[in-house]
N, C-alpha and C. Protein backbone atom coordinates (compact mmCIF):
# COMPACT_ATOMS: atom_id res chain seq x y z
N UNK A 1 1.01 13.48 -11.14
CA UNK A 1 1.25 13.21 -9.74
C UNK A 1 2.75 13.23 -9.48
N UNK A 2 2.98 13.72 -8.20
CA UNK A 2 4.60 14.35 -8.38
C UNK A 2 5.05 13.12 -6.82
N UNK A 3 6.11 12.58 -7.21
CA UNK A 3 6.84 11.98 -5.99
C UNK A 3 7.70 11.93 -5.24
N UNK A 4 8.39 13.07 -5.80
CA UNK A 4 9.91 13.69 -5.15
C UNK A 4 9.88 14.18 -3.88
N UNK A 5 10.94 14.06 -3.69
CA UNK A 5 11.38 14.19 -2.26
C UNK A 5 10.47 13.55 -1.02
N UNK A 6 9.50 12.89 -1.57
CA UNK A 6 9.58 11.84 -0.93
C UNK A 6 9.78 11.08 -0.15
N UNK A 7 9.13 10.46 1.23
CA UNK A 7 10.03 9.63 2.14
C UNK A 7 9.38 8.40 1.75
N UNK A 8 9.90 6.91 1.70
CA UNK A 8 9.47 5.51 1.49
C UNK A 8 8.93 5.55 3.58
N UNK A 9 7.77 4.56 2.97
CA UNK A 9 7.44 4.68 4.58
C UNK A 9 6.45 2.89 4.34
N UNK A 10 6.19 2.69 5.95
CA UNK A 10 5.02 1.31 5.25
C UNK A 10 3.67 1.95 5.42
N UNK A 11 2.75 1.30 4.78
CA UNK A 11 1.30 1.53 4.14
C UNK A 11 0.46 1.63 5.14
N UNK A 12 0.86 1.21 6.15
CA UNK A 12 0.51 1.29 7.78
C UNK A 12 0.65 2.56 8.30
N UNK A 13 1.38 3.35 7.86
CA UNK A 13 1.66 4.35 8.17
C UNK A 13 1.27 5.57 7.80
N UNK A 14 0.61 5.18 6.30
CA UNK A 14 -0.37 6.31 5.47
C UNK A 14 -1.76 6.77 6.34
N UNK A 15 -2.00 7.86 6.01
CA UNK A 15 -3.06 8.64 7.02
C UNK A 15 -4.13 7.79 5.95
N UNK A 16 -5.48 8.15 6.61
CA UNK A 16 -6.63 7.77 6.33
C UNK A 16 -7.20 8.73 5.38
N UNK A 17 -7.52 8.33 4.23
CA UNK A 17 -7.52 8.97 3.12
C UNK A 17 -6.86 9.81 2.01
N UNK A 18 -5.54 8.90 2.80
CA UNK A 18 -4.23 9.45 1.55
C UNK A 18 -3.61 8.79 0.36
N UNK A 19 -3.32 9.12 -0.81
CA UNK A 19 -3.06 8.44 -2.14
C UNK A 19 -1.27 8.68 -1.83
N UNK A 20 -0.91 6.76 -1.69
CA UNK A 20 0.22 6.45 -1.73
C UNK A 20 0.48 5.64 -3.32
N UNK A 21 2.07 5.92 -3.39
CA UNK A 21 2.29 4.68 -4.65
C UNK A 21 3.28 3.66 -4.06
N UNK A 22 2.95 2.10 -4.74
CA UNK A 22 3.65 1.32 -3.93
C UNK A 22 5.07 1.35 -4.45
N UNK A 23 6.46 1.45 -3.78
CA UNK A 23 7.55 0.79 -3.77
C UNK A 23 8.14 -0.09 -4.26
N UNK A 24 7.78 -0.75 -3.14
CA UNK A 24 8.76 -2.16 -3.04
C UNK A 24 7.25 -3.18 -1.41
N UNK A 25 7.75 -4.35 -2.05
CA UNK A 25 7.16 -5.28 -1.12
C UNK A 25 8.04 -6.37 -0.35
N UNK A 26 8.25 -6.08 1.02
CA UNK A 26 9.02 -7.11 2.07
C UNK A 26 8.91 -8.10 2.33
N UNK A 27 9.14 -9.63 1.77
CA UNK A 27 8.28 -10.49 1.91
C UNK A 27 9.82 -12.13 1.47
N UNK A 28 9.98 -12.59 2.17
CA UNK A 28 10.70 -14.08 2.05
C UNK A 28 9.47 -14.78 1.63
N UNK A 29 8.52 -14.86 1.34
CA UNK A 29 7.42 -16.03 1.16
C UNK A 29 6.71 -14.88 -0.01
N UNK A 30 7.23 -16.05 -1.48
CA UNK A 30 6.87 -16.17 -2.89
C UNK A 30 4.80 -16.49 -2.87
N UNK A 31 4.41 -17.11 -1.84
CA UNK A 31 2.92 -16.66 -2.11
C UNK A 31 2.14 -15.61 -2.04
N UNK A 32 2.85 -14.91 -0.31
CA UNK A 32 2.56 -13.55 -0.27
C UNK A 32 2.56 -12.76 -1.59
N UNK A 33 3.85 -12.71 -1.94
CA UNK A 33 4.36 -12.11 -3.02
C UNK A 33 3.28 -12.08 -4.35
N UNK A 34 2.89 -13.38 -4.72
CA UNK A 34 2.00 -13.58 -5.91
C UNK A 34 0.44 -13.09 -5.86
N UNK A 35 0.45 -13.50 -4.20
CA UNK A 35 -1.01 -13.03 -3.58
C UNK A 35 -1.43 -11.47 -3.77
N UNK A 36 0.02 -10.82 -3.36
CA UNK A 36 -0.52 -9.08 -3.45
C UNK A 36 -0.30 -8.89 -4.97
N UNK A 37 0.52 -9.47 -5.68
CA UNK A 37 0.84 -8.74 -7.04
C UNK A 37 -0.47 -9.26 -7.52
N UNK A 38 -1.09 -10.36 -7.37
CA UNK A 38 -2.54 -10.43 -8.52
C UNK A 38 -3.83 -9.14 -7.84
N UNK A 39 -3.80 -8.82 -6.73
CA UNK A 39 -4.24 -7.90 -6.09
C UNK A 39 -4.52 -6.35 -6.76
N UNK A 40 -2.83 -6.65 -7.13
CA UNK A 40 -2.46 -4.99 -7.98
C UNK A 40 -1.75 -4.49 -7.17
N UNK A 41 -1.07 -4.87 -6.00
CA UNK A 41 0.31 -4.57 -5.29
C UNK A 41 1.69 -4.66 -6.28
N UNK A 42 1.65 -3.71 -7.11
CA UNK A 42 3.10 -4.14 -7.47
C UNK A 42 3.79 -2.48 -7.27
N UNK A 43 5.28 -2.42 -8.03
CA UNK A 43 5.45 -1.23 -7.85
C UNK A 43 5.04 -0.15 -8.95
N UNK A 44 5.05 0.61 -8.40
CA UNK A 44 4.24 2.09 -9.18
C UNK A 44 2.77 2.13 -9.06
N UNK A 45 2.08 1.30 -8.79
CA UNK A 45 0.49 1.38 -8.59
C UNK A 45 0.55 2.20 -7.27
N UNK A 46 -1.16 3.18 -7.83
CA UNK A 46 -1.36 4.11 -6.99
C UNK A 46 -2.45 3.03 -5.95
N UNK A 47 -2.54 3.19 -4.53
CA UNK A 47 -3.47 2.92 -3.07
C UNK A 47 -3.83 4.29 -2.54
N UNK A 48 -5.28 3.82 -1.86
CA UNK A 48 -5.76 5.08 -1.06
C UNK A 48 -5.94 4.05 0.10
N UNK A 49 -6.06 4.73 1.19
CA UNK A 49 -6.50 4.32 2.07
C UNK A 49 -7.74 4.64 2.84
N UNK A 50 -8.87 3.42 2.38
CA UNK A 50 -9.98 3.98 2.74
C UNK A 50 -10.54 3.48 4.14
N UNK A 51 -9.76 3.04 5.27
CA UNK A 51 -10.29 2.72 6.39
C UNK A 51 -9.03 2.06 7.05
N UNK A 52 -9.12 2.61 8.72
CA UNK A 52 -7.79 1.84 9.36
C UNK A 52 -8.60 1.47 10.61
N UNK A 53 -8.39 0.25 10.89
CA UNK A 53 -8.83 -0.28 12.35
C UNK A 53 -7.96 -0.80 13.04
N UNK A 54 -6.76 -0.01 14.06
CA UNK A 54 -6.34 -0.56 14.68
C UNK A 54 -4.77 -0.70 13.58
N UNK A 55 -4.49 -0.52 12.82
CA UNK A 55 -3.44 -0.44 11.97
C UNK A 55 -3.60 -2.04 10.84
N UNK A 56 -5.03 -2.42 10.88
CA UNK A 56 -5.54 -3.00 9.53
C UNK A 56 -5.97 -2.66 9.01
N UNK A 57 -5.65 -2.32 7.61
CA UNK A 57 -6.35 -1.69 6.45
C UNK A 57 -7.24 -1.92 5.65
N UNK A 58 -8.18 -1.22 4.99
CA UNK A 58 -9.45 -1.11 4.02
C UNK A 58 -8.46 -0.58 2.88
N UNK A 59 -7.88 -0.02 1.55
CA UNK A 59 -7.22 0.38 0.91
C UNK A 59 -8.01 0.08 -0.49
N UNK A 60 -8.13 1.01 -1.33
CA UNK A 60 -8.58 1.03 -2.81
C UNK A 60 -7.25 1.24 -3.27
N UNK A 61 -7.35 0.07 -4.98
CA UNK A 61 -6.29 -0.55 -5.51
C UNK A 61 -7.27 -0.93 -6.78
N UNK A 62 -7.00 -0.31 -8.11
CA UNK A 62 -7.39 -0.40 -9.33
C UNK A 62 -9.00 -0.62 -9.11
N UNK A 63 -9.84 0.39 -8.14
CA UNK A 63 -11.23 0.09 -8.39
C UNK A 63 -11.90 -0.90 -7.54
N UNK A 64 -10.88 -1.37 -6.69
CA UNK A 64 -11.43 -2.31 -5.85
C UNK A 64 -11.15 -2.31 -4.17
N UNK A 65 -11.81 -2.70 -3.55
CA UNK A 65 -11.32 -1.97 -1.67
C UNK A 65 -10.70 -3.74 -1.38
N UNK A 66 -9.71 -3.90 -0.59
CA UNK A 66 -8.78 -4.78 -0.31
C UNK A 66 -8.84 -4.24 1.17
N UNK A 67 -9.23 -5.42 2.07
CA UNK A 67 -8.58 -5.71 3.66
C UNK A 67 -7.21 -6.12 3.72
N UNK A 68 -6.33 -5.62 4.13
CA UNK A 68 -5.47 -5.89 4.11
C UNK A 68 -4.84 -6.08 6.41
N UNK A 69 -4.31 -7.29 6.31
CA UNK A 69 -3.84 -7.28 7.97
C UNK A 69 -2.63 -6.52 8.32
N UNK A 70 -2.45 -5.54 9.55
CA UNK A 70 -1.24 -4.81 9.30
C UNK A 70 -0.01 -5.72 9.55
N UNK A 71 0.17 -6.54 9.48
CA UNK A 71 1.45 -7.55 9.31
C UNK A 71 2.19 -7.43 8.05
N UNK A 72 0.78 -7.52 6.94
CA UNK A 72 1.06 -7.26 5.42
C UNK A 72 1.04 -5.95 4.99
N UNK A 73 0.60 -5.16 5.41
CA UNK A 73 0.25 -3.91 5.02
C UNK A 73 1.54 -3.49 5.86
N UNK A 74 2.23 -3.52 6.69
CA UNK A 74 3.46 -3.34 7.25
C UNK A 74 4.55 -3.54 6.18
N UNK A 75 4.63 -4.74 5.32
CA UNK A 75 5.35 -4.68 4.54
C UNK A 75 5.37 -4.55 3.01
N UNK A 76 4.71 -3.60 3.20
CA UNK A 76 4.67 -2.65 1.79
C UNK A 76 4.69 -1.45 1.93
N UNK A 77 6.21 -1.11 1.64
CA UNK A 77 6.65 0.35 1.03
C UNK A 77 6.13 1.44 0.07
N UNK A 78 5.47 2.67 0.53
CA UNK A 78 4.84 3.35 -0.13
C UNK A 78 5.36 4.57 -0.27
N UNK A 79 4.97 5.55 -1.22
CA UNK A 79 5.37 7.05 -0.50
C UNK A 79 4.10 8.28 -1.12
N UNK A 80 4.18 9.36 -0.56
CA UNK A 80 2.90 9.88 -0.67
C UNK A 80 2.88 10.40 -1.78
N UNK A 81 2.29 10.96 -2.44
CA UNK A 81 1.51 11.49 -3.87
C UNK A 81 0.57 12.42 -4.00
N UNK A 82 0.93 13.30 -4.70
CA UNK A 82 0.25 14.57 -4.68
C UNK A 82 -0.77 14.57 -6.11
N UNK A 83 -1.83 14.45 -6.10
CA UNK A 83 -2.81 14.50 -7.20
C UNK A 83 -3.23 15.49 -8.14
């Protein structure tokens, strides 16, 4: 999977049914933080995005589908990935 050239963008922003890898995560509050990394939000893990309502996300993450609210899903930096 190739990542170059590349733009960093938020996860909110990934089309509906596209394989992003995560970044970086925006976050002053250390629970958030612990909350997405036990999730499998960390950096270099691959997300798809399997459903958007309204810019809240459905997203597959190591085998598992995660709701995510776009507040949070706003602040996580992704970029797209070619399979």
């Amino acid at each position: 999977m190739s990542t170059e050239t590349a733009y960093v963008k938020p996860l909110t922003f990934a089309s509906l049914g596209e394989c992003v890898e995560v970044r970086s995560i925006k976050s002053t509050k250390p629970e958030l933080l612990h909350f997405l990394e036990n999730l499998g939000f960390v950096e270099g893990s691959h997300v798809r995005v399997a459903a958007d309502n309204q810019g809240n996300l459905i997203v597959e993450i190591k085998g598992s589908r995660v709701a995510l609210d776009k507040s949070v899903a706003a602040r996580i930096s992704v970029v797209s990935v070619t399979e």
